[in-house]
C-alpha atoms as a PDB file:
ATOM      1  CA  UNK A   1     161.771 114.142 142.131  1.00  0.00           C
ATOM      2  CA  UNK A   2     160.075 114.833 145.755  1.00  0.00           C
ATOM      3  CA  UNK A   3     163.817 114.934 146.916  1.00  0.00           C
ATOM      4  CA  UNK A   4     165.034 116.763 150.028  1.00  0.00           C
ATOM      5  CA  UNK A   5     167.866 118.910 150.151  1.00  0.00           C
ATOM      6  CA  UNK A   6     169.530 120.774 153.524  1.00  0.00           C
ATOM      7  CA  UNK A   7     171.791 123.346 152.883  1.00  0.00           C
ATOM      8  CA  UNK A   8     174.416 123.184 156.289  1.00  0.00           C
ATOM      9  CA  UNK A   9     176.394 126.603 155.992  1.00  0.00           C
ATOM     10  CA  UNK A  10     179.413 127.612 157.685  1.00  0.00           C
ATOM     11  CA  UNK A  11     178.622 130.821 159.012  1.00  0.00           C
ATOM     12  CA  UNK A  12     175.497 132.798 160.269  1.00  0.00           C
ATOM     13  CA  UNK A  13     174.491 134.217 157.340  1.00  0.00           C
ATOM     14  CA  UNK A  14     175.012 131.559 155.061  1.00  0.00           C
ATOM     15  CA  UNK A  15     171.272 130.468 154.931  1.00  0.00           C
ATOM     16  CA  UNK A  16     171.325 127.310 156.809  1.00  0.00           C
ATOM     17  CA  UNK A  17     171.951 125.373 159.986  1.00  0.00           C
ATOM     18  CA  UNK A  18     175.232 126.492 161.232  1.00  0.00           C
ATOM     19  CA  UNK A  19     178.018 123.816 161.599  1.00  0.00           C
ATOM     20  CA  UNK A  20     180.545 125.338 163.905  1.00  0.00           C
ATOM     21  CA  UNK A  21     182.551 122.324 164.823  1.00  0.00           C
ATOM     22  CA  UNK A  22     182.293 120.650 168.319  1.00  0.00           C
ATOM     23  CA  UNK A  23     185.721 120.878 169.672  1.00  0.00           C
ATOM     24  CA  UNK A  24     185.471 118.572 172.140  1.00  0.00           C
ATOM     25  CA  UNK A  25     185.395 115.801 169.651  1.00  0.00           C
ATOM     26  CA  UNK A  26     188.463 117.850 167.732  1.00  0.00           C
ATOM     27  CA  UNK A  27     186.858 118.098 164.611  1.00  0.00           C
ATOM     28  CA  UNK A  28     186.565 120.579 161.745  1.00  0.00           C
ATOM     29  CA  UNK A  29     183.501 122.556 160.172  1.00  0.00           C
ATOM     30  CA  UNK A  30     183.430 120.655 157.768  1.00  0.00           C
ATOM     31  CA  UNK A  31     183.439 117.080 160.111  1.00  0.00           C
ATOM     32  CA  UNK A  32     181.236 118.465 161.928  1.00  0.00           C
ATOM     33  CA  UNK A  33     178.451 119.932 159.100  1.00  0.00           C
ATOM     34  CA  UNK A  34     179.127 115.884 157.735  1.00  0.00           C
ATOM     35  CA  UNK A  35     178.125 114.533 160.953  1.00  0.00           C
ATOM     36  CA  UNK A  36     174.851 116.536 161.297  1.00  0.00           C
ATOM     37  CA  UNK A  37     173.913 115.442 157.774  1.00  0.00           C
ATOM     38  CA  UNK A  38     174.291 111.920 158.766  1.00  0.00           C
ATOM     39  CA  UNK A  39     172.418 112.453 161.913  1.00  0.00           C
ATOM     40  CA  UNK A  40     170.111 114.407 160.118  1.00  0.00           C
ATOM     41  CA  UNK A  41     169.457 111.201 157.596  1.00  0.00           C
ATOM     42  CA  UNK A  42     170.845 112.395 154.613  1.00  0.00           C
ATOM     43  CA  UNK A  43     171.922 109.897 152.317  1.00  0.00           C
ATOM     44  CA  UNK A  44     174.133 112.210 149.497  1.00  0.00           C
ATOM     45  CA  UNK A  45     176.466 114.577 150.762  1.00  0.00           C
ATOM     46  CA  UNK A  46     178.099 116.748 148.400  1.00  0.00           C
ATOM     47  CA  UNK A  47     180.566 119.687 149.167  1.00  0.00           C
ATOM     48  CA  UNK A  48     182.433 121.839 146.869  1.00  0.00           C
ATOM     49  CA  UNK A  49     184.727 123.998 148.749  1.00  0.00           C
ATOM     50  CA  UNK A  50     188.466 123.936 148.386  1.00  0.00           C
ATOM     51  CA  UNK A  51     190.132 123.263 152.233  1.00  0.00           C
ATOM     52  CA  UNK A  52     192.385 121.235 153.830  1.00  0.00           C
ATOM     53  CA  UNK A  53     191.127 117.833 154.595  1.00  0.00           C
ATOM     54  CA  UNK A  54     191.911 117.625 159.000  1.00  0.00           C
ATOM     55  CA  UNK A  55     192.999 114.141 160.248  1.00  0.00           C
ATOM     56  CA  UNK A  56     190.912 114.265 162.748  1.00  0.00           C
ATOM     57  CA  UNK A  57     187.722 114.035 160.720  1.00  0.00           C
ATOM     58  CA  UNK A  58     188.727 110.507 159.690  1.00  0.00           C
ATOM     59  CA  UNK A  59     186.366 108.808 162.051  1.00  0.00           C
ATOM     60  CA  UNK A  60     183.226 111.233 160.995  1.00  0.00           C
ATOM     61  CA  UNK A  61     184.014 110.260 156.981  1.00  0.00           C
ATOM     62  CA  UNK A  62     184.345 106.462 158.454  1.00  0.00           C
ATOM     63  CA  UNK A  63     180.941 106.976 160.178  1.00  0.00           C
ATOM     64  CA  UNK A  64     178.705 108.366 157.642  1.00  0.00           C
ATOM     65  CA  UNK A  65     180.725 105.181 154.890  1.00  0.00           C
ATOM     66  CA  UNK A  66     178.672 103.118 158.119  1.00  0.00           C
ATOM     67  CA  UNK A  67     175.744 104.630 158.070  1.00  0.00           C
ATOM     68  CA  UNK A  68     175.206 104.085 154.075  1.00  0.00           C
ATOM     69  CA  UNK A  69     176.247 107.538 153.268  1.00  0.00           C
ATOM     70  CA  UNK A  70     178.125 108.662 150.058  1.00  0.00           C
ATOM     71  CA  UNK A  71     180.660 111.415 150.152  1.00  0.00           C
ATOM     72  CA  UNK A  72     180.688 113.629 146.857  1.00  0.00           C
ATOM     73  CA  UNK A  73     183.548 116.249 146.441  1.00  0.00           C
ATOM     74  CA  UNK A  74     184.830 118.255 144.046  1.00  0.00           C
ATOM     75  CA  UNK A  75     188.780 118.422 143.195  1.00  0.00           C
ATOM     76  CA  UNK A  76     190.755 121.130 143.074  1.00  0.00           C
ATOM     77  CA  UNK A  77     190.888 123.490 140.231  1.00  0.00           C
ATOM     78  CA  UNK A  78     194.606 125.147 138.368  1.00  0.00           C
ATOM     79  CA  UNK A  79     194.364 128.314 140.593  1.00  0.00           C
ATOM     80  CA  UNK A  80     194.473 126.039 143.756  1.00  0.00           C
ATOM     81  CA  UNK A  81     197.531 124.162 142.775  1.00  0.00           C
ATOM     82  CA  UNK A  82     198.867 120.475 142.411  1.00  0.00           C
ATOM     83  CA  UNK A  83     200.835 121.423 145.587  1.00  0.00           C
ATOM     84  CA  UNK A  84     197.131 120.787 146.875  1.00  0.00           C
ATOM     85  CA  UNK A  85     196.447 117.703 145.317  1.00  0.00           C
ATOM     86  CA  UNK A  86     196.728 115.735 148.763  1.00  0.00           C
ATOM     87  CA  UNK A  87     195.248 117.809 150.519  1.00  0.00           C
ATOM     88  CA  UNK A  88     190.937 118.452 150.081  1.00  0.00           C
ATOM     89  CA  UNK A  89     188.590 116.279 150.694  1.00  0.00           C
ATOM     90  CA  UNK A  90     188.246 114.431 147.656  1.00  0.00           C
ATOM     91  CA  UNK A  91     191.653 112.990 148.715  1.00  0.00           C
ATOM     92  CA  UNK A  92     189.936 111.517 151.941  1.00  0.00           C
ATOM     93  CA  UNK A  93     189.401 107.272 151.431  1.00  0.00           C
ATOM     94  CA  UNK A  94     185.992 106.707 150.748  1.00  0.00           C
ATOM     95  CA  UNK A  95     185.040 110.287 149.327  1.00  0.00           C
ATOM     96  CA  UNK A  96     184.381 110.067 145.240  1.00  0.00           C
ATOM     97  CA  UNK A  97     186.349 112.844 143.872  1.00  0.00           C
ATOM     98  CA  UNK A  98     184.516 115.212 140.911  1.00  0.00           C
ATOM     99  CA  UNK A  99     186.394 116.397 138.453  1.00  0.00           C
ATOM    100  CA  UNK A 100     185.343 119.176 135.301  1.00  0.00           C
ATOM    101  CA  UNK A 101     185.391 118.259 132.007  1.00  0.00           C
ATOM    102  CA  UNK A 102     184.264 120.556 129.364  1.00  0.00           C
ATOM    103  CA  UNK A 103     181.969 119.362 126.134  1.00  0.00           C
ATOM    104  CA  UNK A 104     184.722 117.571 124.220  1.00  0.00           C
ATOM    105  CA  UNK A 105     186.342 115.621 127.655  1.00  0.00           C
ATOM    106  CA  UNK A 106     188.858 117.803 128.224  1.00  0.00           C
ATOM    107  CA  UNK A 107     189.983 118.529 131.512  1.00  0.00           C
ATOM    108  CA  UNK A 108     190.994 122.118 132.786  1.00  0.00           C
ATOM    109  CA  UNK A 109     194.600 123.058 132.469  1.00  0.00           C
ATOM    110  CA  UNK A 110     198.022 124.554 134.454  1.00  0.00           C
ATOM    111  CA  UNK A 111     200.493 125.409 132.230  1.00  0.00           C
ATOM    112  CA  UNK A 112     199.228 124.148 129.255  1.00  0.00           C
ATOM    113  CA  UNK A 113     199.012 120.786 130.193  1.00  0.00           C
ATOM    114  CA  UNK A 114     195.822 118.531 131.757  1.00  0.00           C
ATOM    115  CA  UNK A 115     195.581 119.088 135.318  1.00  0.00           C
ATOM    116  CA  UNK A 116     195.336 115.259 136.026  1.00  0.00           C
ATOM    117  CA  UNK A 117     194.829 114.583 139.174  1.00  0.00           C
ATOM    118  CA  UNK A 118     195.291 111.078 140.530  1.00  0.00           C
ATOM    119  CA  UNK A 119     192.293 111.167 143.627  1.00  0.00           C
ATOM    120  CA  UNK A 120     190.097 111.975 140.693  1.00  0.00           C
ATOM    121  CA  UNK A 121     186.826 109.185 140.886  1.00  0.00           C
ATOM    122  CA  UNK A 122     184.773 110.464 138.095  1.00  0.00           C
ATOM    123  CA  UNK A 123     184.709 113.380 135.752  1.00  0.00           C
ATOM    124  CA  UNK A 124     181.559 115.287 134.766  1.00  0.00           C
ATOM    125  CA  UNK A 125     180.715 118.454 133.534  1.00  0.00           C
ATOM    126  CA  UNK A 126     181.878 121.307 134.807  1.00  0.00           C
ATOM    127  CA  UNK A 127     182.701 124.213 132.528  1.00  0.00           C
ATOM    128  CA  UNK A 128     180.771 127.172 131.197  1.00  0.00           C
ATOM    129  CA  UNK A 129     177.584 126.721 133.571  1.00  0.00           C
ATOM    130  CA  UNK A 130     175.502 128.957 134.397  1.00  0.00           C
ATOM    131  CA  UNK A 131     175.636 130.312 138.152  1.00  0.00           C
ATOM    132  CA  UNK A 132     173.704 132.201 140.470  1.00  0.00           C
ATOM    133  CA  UNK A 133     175.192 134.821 142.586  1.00  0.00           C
ATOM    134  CA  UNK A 134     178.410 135.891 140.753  1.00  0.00           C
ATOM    135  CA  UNK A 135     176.751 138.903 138.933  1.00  0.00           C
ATOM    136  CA  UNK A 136     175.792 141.222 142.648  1.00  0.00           C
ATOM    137  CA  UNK A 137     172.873 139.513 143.248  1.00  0.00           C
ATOM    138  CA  UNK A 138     170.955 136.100 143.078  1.00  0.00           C
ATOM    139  CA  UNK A 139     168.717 137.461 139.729  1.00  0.00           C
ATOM    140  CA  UNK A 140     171.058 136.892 136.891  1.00  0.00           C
ATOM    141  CA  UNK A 141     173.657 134.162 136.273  1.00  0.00           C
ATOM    142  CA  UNK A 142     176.888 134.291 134.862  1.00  0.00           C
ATOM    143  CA  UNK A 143     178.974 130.929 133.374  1.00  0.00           C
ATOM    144  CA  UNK A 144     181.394 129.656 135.560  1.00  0.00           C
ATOM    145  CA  UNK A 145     183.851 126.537 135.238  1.00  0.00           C
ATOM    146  CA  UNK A 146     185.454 124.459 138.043  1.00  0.00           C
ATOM    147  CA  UNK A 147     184.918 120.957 139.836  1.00  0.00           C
ATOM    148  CA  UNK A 148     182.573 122.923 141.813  1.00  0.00           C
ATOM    149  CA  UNK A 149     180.191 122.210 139.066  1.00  0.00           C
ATOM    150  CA  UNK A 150     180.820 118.625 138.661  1.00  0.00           C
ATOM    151  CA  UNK A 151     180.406 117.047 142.135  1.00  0.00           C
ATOM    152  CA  UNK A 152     176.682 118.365 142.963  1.00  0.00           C
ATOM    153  CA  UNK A 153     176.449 117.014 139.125  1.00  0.00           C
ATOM    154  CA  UNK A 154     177.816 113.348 140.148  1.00  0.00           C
ATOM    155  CA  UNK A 155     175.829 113.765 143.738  1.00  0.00           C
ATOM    156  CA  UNK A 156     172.317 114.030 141.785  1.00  0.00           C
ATOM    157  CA  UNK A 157     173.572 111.408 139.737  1.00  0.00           C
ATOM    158  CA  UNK A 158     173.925 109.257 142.759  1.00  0.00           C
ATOM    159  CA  UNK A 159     170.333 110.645 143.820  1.00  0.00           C
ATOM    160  CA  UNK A 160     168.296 109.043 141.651  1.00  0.00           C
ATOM    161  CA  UNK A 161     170.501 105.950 141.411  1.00  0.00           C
ATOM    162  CA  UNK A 162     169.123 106.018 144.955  1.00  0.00           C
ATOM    163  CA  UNK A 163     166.087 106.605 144.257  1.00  0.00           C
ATOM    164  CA  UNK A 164     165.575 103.766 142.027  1.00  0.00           C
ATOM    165  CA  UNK A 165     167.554 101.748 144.314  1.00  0.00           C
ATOM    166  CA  UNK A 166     166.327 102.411 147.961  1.00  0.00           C
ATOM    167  CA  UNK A 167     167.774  99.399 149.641  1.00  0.00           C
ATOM    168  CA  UNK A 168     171.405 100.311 148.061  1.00  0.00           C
ATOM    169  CA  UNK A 169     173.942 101.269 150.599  1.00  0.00           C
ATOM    170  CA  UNK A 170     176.299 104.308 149.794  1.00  0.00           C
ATOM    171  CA  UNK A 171     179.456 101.907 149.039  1.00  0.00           C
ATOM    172  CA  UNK A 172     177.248  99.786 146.718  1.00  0.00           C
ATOM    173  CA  UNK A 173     176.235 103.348 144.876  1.00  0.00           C
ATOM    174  CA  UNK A 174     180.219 104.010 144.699  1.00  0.00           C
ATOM    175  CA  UNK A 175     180.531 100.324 143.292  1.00  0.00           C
ATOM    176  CA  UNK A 176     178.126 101.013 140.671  1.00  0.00           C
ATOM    177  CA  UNK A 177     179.361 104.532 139.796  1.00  0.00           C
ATOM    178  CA  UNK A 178     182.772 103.362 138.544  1.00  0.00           C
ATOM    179  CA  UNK A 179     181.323 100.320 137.126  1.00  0.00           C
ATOM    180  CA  UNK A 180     179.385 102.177 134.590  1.00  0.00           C
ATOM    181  CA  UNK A 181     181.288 105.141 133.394  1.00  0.00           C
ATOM    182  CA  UNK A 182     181.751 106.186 129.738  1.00  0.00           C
ATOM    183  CA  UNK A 183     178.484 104.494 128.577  1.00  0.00           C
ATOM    184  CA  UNK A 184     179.082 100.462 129.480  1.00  0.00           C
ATOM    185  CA  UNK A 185     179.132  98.653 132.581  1.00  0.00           C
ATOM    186  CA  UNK A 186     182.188  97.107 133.158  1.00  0.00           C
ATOM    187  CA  UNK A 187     185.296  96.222 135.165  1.00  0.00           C
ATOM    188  CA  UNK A 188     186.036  99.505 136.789  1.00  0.00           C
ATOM    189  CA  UNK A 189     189.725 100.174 136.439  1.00  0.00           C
ATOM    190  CA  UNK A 190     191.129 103.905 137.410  1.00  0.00           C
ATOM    191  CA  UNK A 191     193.228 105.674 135.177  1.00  0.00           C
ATOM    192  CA  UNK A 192     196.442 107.483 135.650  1.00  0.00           C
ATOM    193  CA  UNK A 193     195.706 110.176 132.930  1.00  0.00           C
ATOM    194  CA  UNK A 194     193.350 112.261 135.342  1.00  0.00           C
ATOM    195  CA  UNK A 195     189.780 110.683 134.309  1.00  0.00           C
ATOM    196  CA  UNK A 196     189.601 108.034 137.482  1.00  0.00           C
ATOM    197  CA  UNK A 197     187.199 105.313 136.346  1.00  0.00           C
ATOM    198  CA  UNK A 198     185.702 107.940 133.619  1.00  0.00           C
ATOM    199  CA  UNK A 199     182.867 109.929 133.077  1.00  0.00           C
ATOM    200  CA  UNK A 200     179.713 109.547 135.263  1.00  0.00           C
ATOM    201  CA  UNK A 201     177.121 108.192 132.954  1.00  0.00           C
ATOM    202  CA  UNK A 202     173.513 108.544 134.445  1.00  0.00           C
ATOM    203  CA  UNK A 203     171.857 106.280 131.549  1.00  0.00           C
ATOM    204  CA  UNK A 204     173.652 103.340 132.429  1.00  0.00           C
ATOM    205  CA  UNK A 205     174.417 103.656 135.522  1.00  0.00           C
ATOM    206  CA  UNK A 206     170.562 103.771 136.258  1.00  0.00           C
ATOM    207  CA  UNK A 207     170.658 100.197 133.954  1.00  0.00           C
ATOM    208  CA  UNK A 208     172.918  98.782 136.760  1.00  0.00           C
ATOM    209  CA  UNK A 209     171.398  97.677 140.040  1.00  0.00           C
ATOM    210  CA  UNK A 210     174.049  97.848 142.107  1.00  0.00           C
ATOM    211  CA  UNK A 211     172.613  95.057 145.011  1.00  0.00           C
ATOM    212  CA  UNK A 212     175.633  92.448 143.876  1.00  0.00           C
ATOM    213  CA  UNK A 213     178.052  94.868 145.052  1.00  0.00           C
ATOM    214  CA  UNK A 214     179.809  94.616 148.150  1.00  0.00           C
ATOM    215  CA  UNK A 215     179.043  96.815 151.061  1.00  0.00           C
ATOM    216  CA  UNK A 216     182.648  98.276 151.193  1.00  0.00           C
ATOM    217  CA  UNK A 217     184.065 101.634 149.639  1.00  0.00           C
ATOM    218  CA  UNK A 218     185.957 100.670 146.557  1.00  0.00           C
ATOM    219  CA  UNK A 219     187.731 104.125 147.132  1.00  0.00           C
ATOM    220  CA  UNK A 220     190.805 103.039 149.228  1.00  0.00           C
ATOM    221  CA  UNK A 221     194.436 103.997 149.280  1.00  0.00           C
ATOM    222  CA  UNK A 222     193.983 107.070 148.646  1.00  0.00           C
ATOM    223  CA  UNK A 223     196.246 110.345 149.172  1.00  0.00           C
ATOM    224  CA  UNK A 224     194.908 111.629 152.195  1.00  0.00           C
ATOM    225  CA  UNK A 225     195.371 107.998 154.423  1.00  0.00           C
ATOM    226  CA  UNK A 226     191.945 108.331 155.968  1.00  0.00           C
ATOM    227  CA  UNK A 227     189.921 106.881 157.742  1.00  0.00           C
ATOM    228  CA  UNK A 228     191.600 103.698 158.457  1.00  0.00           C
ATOM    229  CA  UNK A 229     190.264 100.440 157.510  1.00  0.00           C
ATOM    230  CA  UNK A 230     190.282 100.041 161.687  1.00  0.00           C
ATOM    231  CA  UNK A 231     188.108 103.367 161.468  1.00  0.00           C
ATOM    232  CA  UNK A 232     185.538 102.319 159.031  1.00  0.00           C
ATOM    233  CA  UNK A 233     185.202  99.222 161.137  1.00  0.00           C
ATOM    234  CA  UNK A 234     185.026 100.778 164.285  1.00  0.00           C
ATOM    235  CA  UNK A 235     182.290 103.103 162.908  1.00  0.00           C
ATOM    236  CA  UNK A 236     180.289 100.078 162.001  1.00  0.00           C
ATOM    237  CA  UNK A 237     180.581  98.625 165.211  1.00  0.00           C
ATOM    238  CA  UNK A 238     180.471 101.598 167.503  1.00  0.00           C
ATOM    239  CA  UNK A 239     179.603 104.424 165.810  1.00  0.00           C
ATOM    240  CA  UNK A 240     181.613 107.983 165.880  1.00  0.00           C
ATOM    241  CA  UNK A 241     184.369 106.942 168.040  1.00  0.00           C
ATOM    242  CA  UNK A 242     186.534 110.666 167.857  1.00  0.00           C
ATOM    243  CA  UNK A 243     189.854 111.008 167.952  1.00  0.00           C
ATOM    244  CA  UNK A 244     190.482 113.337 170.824  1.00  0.00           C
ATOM    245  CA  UNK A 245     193.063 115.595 172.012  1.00  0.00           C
ATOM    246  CA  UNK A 246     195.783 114.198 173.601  1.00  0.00           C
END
């Protein structure tokens, strides 16, 4: 309710302010459209397109973690690849990672198997929704399945976990996220099987007031390698701090 929501596109005619990236910091569109949310104030930023995560945003993800900002995106889908797995932005520390589940939990498949991902955070639905603009024009909808679905699902989530709780930080959202998956709060503990800490739960984790959480992303370690610890801390300290060309 009464929330705001910017639409940053990457091109001219994509309906919003236009994020071409500042290359004298060296960063990418997509560091750059992050960094204009942050200074813009948002507090939820979710993204769902499938691209390489670049290095050199590591300091702009560190710098909106400062700044109280959570990260939302979604994970790659079978026709990108596990060959990609290490490579989007979910796989960036600090960045919860969607993934689509359909009605019964299942995840989407390669091969026949579960395409279990291991940067996965949370998993959420994400199959058979309707959509806007597949069918030639924005007046009909068509269902559509992907992790595309799931992360603005998780970010709205996070929204009115937000809402609730206005003095939470973005890490202390994360921290209550995984802490109250699948229905119960609890010791979050990631999985190996492709669910992370389990399904986003919006009952409970609205139950959980995340304020005894620490002010620290609990999403470390992950595939990508950024940003540092050293860039998270700088970014508290000192703000965007980019990595420049050498």
């Amino acid at each position: 309710p009464d929330a705001e929501v910017t639409f940053y596109g990457y091109g001219a005619d994509d309906g919003g302010p236009v994020c071409d990236p500042n290359t004298a910091d060296d960063i990418s569109v997509f560091g750059y459209a992050v960094k204009t949310a942050v200074d813009d104030g948002a507090k939820i930023i979710t993204t769902s397109v499938g691209a390489t995560a670049y290095a050199n945003d590591g300091p702009v993800i560190a710098y909106a973690l400062a700044r109280g900002v959570t990260i939302v995106a979604a994970t790659p889908n079978p026709s990108q690849g596990l060959v990609d797995y290490k490579k989007g932005y979910d796989a960036m520390n600090g960045v919860v990672g969607a993934t689509a589940i359909d009605e019964n939990g299942n995840l989407q498949s390669e091969g026949g198997q579960p395409l279990a991902l291991p940067q996965t955070t949370v998993v959420a639905a994400g199959f058979d929704l309707p959509s806007v603009g597949v069918v030639g024009d924005w007046n009909g909808t068509a269902p559509r399945t992907g992790s595309s679905n799931s992360a603005p699902i998780v970010a709205a989530m996070l929204a009115l976990a937000a809402e609730k709780y206005p003095e939470a930080t973005g890490d202390q959202l994360v921290h209550s996220l995984i802490a109250t998956t699948n229905g119960e709060v609890k010791e979050p503990i990631q999985s190996s099987d492709g669910y992370g800490y389990g399904a986003a739960w919006l009952p409970t984790l609205l139950e959980n007031d995340p304020s005894s959480y620490p002010d620290e992303t609990p999403l470390v370690g992950k595939a990508a390698g950024f940003p540092t610890p050293e860039q998270i801390s700088t970014a508290r300290t000192d703000g965007f701090v980019p990595i420049t060309r050498g």
